[in-house]
C-alpha atoms as a PDB file:
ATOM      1  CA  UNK A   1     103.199 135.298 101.720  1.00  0.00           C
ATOM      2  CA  UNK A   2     101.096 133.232  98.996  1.00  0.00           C
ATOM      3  CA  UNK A   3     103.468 130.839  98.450  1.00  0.00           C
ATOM      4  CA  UNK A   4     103.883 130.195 101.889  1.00  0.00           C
ATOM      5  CA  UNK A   5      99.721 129.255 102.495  1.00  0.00           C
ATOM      6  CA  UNK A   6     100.209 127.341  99.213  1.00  0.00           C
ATOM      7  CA  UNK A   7     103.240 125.267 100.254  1.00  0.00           C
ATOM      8  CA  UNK A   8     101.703 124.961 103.682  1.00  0.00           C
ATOM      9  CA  UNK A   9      98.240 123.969 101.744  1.00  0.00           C
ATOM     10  CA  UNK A  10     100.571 121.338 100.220  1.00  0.00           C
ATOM     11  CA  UNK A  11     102.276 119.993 102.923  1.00  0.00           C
ATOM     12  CA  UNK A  12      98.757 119.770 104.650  1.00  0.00           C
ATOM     13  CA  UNK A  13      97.233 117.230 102.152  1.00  0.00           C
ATOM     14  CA  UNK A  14     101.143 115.193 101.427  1.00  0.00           C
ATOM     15  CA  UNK A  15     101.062 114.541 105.389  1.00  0.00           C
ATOM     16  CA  UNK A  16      97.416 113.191 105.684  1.00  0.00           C
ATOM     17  CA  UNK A  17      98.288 110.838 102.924  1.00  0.00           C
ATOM     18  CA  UNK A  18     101.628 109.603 103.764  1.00  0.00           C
ATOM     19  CA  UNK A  19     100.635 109.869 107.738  1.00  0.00           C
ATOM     20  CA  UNK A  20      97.494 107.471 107.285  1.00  0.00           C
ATOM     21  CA  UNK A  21      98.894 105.078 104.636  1.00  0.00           C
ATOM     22  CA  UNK A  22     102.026 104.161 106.930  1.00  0.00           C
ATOM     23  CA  UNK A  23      99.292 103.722 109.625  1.00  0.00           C
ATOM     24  CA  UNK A  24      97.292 100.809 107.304  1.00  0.00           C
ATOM     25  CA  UNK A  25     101.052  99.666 106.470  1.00  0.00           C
ATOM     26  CA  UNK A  26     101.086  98.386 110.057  1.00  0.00           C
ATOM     27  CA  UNK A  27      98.444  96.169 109.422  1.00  0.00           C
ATOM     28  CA  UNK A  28     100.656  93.834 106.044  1.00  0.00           C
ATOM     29  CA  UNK A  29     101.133  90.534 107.451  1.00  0.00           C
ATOM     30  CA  UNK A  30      98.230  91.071 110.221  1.00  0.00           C
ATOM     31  CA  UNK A  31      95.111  91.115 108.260  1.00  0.00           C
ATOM     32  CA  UNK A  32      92.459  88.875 109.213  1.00  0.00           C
ATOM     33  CA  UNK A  33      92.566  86.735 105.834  1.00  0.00           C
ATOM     34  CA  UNK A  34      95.307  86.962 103.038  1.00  0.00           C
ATOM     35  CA  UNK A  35      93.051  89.173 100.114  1.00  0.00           C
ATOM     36  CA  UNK A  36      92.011  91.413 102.656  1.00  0.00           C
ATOM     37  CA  UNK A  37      95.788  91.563 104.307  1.00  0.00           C
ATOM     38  CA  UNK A  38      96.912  92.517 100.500  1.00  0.00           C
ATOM     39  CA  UNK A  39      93.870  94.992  99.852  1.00  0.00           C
ATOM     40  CA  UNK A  40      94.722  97.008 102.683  1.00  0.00           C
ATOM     41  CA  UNK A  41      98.522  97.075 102.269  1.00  0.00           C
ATOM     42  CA  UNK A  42      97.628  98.132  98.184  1.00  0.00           C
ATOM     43  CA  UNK A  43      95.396 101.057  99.998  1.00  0.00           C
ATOM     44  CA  UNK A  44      98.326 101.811 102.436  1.00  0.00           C
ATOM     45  CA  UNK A  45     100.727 102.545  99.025  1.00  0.00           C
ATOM     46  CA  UNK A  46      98.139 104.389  96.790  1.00  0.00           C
ATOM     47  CA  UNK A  47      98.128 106.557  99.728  1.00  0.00           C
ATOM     48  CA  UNK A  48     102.247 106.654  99.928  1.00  0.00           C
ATOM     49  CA  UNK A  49     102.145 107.170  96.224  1.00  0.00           C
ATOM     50  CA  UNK A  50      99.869 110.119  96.364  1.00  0.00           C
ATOM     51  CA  UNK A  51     101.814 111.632  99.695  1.00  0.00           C
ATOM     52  CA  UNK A  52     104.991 111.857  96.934  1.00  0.00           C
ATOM     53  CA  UNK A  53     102.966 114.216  94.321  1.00  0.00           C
ATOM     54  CA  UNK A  54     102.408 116.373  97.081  1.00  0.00           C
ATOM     55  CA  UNK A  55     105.705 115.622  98.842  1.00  0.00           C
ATOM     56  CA  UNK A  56     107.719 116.454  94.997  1.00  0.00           C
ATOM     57  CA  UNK A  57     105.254 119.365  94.424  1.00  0.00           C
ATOM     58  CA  UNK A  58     105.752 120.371  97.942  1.00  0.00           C
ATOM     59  CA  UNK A  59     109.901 120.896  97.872  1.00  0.00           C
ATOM     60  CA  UNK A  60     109.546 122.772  94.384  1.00  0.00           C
ATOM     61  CA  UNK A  61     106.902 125.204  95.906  1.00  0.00           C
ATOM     62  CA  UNK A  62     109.330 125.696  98.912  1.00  0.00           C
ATOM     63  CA  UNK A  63     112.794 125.212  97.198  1.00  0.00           C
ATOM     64  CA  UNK A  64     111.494 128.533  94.941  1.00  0.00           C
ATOM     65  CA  UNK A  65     111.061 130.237  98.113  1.00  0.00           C
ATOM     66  CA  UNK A  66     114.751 129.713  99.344  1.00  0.00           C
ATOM     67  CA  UNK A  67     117.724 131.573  98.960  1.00  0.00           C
ATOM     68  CA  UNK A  68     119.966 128.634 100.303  1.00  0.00           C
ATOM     69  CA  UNK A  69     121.105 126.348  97.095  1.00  0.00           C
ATOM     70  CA  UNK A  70     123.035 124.017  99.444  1.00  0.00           C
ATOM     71  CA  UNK A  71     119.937 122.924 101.584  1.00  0.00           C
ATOM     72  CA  UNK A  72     117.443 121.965  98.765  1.00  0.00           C
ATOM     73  CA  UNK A  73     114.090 120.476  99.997  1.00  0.00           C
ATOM     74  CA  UNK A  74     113.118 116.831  98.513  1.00  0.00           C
ATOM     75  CA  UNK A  75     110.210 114.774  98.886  1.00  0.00           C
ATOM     76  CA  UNK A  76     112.624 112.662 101.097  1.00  0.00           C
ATOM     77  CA  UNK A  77     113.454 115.533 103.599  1.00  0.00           C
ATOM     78  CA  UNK A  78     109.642 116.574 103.852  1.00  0.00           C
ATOM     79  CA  UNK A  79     108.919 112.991 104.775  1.00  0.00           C
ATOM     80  CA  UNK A  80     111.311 112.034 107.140  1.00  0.00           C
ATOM     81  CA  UNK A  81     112.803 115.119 108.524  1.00  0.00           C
ATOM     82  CA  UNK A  82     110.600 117.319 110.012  1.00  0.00           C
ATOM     83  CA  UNK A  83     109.159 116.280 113.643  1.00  0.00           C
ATOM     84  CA  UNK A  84     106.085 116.353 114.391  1.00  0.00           C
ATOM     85  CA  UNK A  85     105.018 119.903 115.297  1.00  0.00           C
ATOM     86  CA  UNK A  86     105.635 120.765 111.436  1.00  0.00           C
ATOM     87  CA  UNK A  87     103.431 117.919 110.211  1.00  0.00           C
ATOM     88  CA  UNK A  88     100.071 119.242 108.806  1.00  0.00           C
ATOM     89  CA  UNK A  89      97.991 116.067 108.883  1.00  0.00           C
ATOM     90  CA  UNK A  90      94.930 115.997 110.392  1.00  0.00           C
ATOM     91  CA  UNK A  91      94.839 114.090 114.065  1.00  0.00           C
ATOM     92  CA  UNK A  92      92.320 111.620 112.802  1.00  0.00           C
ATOM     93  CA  UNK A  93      95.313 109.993 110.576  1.00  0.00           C
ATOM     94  CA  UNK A  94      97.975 109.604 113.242  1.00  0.00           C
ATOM     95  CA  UNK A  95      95.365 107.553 115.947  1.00  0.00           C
ATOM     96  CA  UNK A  96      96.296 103.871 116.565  1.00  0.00           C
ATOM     97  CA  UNK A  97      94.779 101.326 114.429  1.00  0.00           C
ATOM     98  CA  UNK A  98      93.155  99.469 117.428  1.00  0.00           C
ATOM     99  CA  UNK A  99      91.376  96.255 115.713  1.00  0.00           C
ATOM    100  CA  UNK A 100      90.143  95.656 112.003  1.00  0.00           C
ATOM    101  CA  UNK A 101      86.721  97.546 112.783  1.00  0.00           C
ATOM    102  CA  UNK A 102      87.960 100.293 114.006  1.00  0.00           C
ATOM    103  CA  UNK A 103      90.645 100.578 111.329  1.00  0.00           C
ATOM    104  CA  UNK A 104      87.613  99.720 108.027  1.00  0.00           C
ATOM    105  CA  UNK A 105      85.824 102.338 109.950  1.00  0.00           C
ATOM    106  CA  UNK A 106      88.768 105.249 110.274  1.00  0.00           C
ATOM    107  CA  UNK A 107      89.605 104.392 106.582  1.00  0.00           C
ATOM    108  CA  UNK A 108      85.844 104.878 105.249  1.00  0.00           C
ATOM    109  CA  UNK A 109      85.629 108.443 107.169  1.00  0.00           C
ATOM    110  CA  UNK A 110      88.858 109.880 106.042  1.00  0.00           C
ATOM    111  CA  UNK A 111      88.399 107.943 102.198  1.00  0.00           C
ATOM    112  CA  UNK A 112      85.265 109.845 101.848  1.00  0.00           C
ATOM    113  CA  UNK A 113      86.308 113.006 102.735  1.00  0.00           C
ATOM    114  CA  UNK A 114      89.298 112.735 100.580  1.00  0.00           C
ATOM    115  CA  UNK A 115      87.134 111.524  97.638  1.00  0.00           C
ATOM    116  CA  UNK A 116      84.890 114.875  98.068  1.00  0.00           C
ATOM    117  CA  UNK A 117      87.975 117.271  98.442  1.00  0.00           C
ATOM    118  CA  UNK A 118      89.779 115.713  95.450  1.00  0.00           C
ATOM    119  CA  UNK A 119      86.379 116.220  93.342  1.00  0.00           C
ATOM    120  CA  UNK A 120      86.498 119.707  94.163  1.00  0.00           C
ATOM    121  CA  UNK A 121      90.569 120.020  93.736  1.00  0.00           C
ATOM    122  CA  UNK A 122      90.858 118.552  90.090  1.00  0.00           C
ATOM    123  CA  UNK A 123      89.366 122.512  89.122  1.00  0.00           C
ATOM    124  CA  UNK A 124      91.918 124.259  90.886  1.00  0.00           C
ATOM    125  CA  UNK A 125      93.603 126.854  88.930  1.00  0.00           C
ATOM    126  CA  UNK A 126      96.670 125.663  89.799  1.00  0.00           C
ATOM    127  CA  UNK A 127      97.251 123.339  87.433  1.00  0.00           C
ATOM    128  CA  UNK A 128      99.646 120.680  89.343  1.00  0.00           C
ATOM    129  CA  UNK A 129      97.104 120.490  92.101  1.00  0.00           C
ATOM    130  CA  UNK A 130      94.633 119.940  89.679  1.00  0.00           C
ATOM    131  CA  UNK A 131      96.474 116.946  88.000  1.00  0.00           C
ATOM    132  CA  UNK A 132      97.288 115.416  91.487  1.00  0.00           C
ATOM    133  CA  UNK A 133      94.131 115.213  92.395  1.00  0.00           C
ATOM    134  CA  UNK A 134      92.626 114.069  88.886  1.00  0.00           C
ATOM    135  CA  UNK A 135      95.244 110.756  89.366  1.00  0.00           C
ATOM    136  CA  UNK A 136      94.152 110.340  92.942  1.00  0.00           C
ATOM    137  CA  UNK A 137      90.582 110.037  92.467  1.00  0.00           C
ATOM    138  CA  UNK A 138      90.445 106.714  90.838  1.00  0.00           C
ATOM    139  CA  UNK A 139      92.439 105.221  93.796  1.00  0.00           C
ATOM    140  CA  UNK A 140      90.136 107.378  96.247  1.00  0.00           C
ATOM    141  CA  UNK A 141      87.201 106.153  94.805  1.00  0.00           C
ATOM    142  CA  UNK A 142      87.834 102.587  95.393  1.00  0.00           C
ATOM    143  CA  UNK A 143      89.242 102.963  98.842  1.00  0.00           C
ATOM    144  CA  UNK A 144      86.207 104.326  99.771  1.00  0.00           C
ATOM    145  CA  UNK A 145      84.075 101.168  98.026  1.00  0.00           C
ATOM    146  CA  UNK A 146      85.985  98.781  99.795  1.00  0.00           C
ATOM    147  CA  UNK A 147      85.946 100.267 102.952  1.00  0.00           C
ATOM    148  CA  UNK A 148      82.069 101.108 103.069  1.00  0.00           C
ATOM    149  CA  UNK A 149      81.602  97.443 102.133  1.00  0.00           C
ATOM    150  CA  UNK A 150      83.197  96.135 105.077  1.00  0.00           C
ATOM    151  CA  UNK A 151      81.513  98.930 107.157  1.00  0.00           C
ATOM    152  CA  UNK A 152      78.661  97.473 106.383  1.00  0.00           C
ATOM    153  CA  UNK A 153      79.147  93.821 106.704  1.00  0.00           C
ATOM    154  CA  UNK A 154      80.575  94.439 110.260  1.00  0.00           C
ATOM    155  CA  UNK A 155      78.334  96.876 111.381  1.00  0.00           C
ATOM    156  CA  UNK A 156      75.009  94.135 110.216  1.00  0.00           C
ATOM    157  CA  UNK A 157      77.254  91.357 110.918  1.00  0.00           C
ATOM    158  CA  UNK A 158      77.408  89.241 114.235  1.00  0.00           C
ATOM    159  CA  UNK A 159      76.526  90.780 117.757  1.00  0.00           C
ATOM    160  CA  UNK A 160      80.382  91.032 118.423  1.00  0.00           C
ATOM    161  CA  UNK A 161      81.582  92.656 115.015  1.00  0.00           C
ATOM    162  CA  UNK A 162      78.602  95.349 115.492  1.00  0.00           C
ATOM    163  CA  UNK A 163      80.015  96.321 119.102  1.00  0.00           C
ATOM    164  CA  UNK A 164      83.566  96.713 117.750  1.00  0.00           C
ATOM    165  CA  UNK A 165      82.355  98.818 115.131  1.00  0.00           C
ATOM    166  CA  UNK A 166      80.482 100.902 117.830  1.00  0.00           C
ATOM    167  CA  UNK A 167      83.306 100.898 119.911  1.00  0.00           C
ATOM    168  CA  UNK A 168      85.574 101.713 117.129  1.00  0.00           C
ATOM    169  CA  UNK A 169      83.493 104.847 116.405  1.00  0.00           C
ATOM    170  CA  UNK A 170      83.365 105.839 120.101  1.00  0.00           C
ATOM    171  CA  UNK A 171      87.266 105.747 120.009  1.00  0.00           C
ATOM    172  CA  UNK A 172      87.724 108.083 117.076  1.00  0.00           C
ATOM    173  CA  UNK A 173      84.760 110.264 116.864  1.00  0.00           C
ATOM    174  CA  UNK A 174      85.537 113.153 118.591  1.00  0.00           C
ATOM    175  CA  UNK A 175      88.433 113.566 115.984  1.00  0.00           C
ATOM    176  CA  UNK A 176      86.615 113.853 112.770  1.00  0.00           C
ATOM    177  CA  UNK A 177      85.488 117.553 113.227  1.00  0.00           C
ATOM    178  CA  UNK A 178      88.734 118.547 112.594  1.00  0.00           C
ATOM    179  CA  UNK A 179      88.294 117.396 109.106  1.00  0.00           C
ATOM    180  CA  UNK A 180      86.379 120.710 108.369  1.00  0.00           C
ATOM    181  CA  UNK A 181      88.235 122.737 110.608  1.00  0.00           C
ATOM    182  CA  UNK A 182      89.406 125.797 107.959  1.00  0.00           C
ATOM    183  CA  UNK A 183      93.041 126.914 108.958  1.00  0.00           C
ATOM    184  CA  UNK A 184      94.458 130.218 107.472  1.00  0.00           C
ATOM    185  CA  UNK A 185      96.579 128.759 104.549  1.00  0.00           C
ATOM    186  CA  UNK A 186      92.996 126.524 103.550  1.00  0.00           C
ATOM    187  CA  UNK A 187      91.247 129.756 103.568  1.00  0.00           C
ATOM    188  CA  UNK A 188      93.454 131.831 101.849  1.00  0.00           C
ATOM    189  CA  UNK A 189      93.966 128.889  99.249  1.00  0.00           C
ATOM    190  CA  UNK A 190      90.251 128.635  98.696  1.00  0.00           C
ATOM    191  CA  UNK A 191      89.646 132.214  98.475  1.00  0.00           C
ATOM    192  CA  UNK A 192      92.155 132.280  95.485  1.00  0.00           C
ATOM    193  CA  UNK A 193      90.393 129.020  93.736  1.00  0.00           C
ATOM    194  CA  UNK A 194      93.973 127.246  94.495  1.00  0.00           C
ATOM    195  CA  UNK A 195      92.453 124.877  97.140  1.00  0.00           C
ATOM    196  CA  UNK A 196      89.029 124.003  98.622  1.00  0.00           C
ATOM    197  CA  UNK A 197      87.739 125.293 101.843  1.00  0.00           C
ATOM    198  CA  UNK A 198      87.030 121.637 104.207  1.00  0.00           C
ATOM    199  CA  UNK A 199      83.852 123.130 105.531  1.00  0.00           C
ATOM    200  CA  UNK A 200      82.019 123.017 102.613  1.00  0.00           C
ATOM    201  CA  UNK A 201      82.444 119.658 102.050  1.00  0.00           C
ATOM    202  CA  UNK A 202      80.537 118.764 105.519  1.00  0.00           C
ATOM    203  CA  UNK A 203      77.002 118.244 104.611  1.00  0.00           C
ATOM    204  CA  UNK A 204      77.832 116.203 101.587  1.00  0.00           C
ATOM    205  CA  UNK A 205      80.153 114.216 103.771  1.00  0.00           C
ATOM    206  CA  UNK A 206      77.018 113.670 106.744  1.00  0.00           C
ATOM    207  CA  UNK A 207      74.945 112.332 103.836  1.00  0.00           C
ATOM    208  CA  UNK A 208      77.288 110.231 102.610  1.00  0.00           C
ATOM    209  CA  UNK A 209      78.047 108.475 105.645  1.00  0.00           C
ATOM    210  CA  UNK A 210      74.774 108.191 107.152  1.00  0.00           C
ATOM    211  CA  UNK A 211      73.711 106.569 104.079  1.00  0.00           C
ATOM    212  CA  UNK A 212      76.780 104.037 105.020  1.00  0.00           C
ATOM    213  CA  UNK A 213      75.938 103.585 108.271  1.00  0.00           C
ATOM    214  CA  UNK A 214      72.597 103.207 108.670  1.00  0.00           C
ATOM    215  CA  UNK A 215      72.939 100.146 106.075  1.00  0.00           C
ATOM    216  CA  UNK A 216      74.940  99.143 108.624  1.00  0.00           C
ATOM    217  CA  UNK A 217      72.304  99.464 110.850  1.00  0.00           C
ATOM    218  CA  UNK A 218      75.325 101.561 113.446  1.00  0.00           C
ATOM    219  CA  UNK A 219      74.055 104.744 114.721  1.00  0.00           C
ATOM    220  CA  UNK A 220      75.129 108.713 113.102  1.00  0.00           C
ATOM    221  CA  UNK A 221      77.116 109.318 116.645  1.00  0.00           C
ATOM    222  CA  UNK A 222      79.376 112.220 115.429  1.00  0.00           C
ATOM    223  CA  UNK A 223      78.386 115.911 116.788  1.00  0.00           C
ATOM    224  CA  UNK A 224      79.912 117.685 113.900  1.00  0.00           C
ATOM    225  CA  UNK A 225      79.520 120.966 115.004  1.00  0.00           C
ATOM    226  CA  UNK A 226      81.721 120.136 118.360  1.00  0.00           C
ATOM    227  CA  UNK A 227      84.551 122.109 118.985  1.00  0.00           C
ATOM    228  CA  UNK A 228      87.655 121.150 117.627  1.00  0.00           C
ATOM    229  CA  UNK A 229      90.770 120.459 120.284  1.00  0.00           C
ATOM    230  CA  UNK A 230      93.020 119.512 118.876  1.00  0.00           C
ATOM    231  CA  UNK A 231      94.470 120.689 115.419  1.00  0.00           C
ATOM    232  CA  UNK A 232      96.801 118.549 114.011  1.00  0.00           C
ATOM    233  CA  UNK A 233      96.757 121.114 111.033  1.00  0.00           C
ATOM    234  CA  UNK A 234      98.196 123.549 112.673  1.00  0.00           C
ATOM    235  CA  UNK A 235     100.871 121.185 114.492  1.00  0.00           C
ATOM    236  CA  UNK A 236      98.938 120.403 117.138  1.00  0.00           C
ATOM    237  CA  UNK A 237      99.459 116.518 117.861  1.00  0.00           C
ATOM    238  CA  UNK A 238      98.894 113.834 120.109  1.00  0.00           C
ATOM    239  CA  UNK A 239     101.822 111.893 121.105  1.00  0.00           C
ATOM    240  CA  UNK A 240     101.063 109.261 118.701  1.00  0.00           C
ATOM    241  CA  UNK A 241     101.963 110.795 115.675  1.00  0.00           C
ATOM    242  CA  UNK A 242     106.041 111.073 117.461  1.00  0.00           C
ATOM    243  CA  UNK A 243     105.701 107.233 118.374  1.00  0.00           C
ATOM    244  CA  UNK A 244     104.877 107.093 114.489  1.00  0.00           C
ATOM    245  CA  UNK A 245     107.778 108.986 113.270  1.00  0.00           C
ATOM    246  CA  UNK A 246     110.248 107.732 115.329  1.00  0.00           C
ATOM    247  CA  UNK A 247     109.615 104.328 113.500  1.00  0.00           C
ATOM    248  CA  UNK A 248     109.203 105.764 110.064  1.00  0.00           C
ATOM    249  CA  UNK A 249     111.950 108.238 110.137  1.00  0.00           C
ATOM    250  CA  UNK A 250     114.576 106.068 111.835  1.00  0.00           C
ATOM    251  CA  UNK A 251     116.068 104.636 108.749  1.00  0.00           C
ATOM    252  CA  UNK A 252     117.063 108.139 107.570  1.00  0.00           C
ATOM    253  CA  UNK A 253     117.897 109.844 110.651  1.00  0.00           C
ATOM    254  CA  UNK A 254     120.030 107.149 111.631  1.00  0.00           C
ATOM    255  CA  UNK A 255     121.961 107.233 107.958  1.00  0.00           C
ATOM    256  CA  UNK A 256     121.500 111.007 106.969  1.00  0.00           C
ATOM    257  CA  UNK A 257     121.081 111.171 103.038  1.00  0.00           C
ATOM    258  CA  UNK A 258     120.792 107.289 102.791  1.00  0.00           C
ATOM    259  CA  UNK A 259     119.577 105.713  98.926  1.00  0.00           C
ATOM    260  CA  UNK A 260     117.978 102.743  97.605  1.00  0.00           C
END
């Protein structure tokens, strides 16, 4: 029963990163200027790139587990063939991009919490947790510099790029309480020092982001003691996250066990 909250644990924080960076994906070749267009699609494959430590970690977790040597798990299978009841990511990471605003502002959110629970990860006693998250704060650390920067110049920018921060906020702010939501396999994971419990990362995460967004001069609009809906955690999506997969999983389910 461990193993199975650890590989869940796993699967949990492989499908927020691989879930969100093929959402900022969508944006290469649509960016409002060429640096930024190239920032954000470098973002979009740290996050890939971190989704496959946790994706490889992931299949040797569960591959231990099995008792079928002919149906071996791979970071390729976890990725593109499960649907999406048995993705873990959080809702917040399968919701539209909308505009640029909305998008900067999703990314600084979900950054910052990531930043905070990889801070806390890098002392996990297990030790391949530990080393995923050491590598993935560096990337982490800048996603969330860019991303507060152009928070802020949008949010104390012109009349027009303040309201579509505002209404970018309105749009996705009654999914961000699911962030630290605990589910069983996070609790059971934290109460063995394996993984972090999210709700203890919540009033670090309000200061942070007030700080951001009152430089911004955009109002703290986020109830974070709300109850929580929906929980993509637990594999409870909105029909989004399908729309997503059926584009990012076509290639393979169309050619079954298909290479580069």
């Amino acid at each position: 029963m461990e193993e199975v909250f650890l590989q869940d644990y796993i699967l949990h924080l492989a499908d927020n990163s691989l879930i969100m960076g093929h959402r900022l994906s969508e944006w290469t070749g649509h960016g409002p200027m060429l640096e930024q267009d190239i920032a954000l699609s470098n973002i979009a494959l740290d996050l890939i790139g971190q989704s496959r430590n946790f994706y490889q970690y992931a299949a040797k977790v569960k591959n231990a587990l099995s008792q079928d040597d002919l149906t071996k798990e791979t970071e390729d299978t976890l990725a593109y063939l499960r649907n999406d009841a048995a993705f873990k990511n959080d809702v917040l990471a399968e919701l539209p991009n909308g505009d640029w605003g909305q998008t900067i502002l999703k990314l600084y959110l979900f950054s910052t919490f990531q930043l905070l629970l990889y801070q806390q990860l890098k002392n996990s006693t297990d030790a391949s947790l530990a080393a995923i998250a050491e590598k993935s704060l560096k990337e982490t650390s800048y996603h969330v510099r860019w991303s507060a920067e152009w928070v802020i110049r949008l949010g104390d920018g012109t009349d027009e790029s303040r309201q579509r921060m505002m209404n970018g906020l309105t749009s996705i702010k009654l999914f961000i309480n699911e962030l630290f939501y605990t589910t069983s396999y996070e609790a059971h994971c934290a109460k063995h020092n394996i993984g972090i419990d999210p709700s203890t990362l919540k009033e670090e995460w309000i200061s942070r982001v007030r700080t951001v967004l009152e430089e911004a001069t955009l109002p703290f609009e986020i109830d974070t003691d709300s109850p929580v809906e929906t929980i993509g955690k637990n594999g409870d999506h909105t029909k989004h996250l399908q729309h997503l997969l059926d584009d990012m999983q076509m290639l393979q389910r169309s050619f079954p066990g298909c290479e580069w």
